[in-house]
Protein backbone atom coordinates (compact mmCIF):
# COMPACT_ATOMS: atom_id res chain seq x y z
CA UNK A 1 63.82 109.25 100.35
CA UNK A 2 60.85 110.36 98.55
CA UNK A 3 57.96 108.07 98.20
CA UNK A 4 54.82 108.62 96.12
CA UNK A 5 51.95 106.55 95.57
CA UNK A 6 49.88 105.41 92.16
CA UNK A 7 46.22 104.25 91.86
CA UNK A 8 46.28 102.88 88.50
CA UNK A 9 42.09 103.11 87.08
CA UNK A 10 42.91 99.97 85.20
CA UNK A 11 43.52 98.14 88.61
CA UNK A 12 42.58 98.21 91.92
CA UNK A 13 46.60 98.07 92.92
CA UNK A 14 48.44 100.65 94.30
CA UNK A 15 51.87 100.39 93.64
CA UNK A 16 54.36 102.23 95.82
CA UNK A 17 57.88 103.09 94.64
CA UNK A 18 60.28 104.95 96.39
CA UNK A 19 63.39 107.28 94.86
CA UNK A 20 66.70 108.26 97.03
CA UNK A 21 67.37 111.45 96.17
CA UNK A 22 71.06 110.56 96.89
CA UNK A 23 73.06 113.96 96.05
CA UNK A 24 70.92 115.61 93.84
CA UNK A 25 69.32 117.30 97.08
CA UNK A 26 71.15 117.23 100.09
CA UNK A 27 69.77 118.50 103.71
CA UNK A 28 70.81 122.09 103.24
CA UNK A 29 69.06 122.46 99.41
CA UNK A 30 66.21 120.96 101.27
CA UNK A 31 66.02 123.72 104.35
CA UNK A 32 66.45 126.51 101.94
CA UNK A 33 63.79 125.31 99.93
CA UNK A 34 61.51 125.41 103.01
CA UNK A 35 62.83 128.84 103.95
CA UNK A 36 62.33 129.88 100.58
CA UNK A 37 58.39 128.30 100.29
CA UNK A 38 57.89 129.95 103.45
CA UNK A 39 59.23 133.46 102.56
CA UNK A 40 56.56 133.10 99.73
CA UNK A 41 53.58 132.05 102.31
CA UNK A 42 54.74 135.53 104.26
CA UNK A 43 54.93 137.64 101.18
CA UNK A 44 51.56 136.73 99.39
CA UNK A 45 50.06 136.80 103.40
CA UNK A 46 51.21 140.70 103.62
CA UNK A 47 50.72 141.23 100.87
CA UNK A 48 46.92 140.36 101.37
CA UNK A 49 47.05 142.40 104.82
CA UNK A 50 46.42 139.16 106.66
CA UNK A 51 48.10 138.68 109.71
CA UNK A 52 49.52 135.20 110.87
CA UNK A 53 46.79 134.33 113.04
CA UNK A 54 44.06 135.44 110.68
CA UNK A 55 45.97 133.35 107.81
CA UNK A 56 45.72 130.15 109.82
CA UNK A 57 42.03 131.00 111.28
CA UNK A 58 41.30 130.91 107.15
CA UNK A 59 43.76 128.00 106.64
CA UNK A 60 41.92 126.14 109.85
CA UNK A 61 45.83 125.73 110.77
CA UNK A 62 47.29 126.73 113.80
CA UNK A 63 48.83 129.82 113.97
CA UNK A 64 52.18 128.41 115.12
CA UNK A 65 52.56 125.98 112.69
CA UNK A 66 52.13 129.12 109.99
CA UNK A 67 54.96 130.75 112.17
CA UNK A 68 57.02 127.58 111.26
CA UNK A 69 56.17 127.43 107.75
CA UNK A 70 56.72 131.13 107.34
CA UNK A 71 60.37 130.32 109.15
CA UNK A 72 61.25 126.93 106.90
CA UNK A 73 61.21 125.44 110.49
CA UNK A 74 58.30 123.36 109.75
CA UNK A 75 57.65 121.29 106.44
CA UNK A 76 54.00 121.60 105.14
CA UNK A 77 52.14 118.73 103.49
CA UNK A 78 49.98 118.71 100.38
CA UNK A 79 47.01 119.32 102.36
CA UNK A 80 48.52 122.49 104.29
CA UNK A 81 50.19 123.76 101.33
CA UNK A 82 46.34 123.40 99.33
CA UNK A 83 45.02 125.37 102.65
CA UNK A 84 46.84 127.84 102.89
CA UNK A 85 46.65 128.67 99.07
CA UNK A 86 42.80 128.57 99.28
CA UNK A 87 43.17 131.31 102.29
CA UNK A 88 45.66 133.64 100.14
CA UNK A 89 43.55 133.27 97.26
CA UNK A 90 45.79 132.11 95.20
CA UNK A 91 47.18 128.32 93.51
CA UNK A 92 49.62 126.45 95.42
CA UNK A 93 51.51 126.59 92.39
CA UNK A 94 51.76 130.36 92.80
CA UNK A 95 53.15 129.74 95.92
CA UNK A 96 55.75 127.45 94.36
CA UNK A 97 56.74 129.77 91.26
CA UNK A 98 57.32 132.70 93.93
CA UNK A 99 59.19 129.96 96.25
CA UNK A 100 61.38 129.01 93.31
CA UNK A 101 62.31 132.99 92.34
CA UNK A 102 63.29 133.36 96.08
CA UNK A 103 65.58 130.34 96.23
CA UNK A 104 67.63 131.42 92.41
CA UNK A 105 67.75 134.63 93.68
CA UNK A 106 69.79 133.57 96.95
C-alpha cells in the first residue's frame, strides 16, 4: 500500500490517502527495483572512486545500511535517497533514470 501525504496552502488540513498497488507491482517488481536503485548507488559511487564507507561517512549513513542499499536488501527513504545523492554529487533523480535503465535492461 502506498500512502502519501498533502499539505494543501489553502488549508491547514492534511489529507492522507492511500493507493493498493494491487497487481500492478507485485513483491518481486518491487525487489528488483531495489536491486536495480542500488546497482545505480554502486555504479555512480565507483564511479566517483568512493568507497562504501567513505560514501556513507559523506551520506552521514552507516556504512552497512549503504551495503544494503547497494544489495536491494534494504529500502532507502526520501531522506537517504536525498543523502546519498548530495554525497555522489549528483540528483536523486539521476539515481532514478540510471535505476530505471538497469531494471529494462534485465
Amino acid at each position: 500500500m502506498f500512502i502519501a501525504w498533502f499539505v494543501y496552502p489553502v488549508s491547514v488540513r492534511i489529507i492522507q490517502y492511500s493507493i493498493s498497488w494491487g497487481s500492478l507491482v507485485n513483491e518481486d517488481e518491487v525487489l528488483k527495483m531495489g536491486m536495480a536503485f542500488g546497482r545505480a548507488v554502486k555504479l555512480r559511487r565507483v564511479e566517483l572512486g568512493y568507497n562504501q564507507e567513505g560514501l556513507a561517512d559523506k551520506a552521514e549513513l552507516a556504512r552497512s545500511f549503504v551495503s544494503s542499499i547497494e544489495r536491494g536488501v534494504a529500502k532507502a527513504s526520501i531522506a537517504s535517497v536525498w543523502k546519498l545523492a548530495q554525497a555522489l554529487n549528483c540528483n536523486p533523480s539521476d539515481l532514478w533514470v540510471t535505476a530505471e535503465r538497469l531494471y529494462d535492461s534485465r
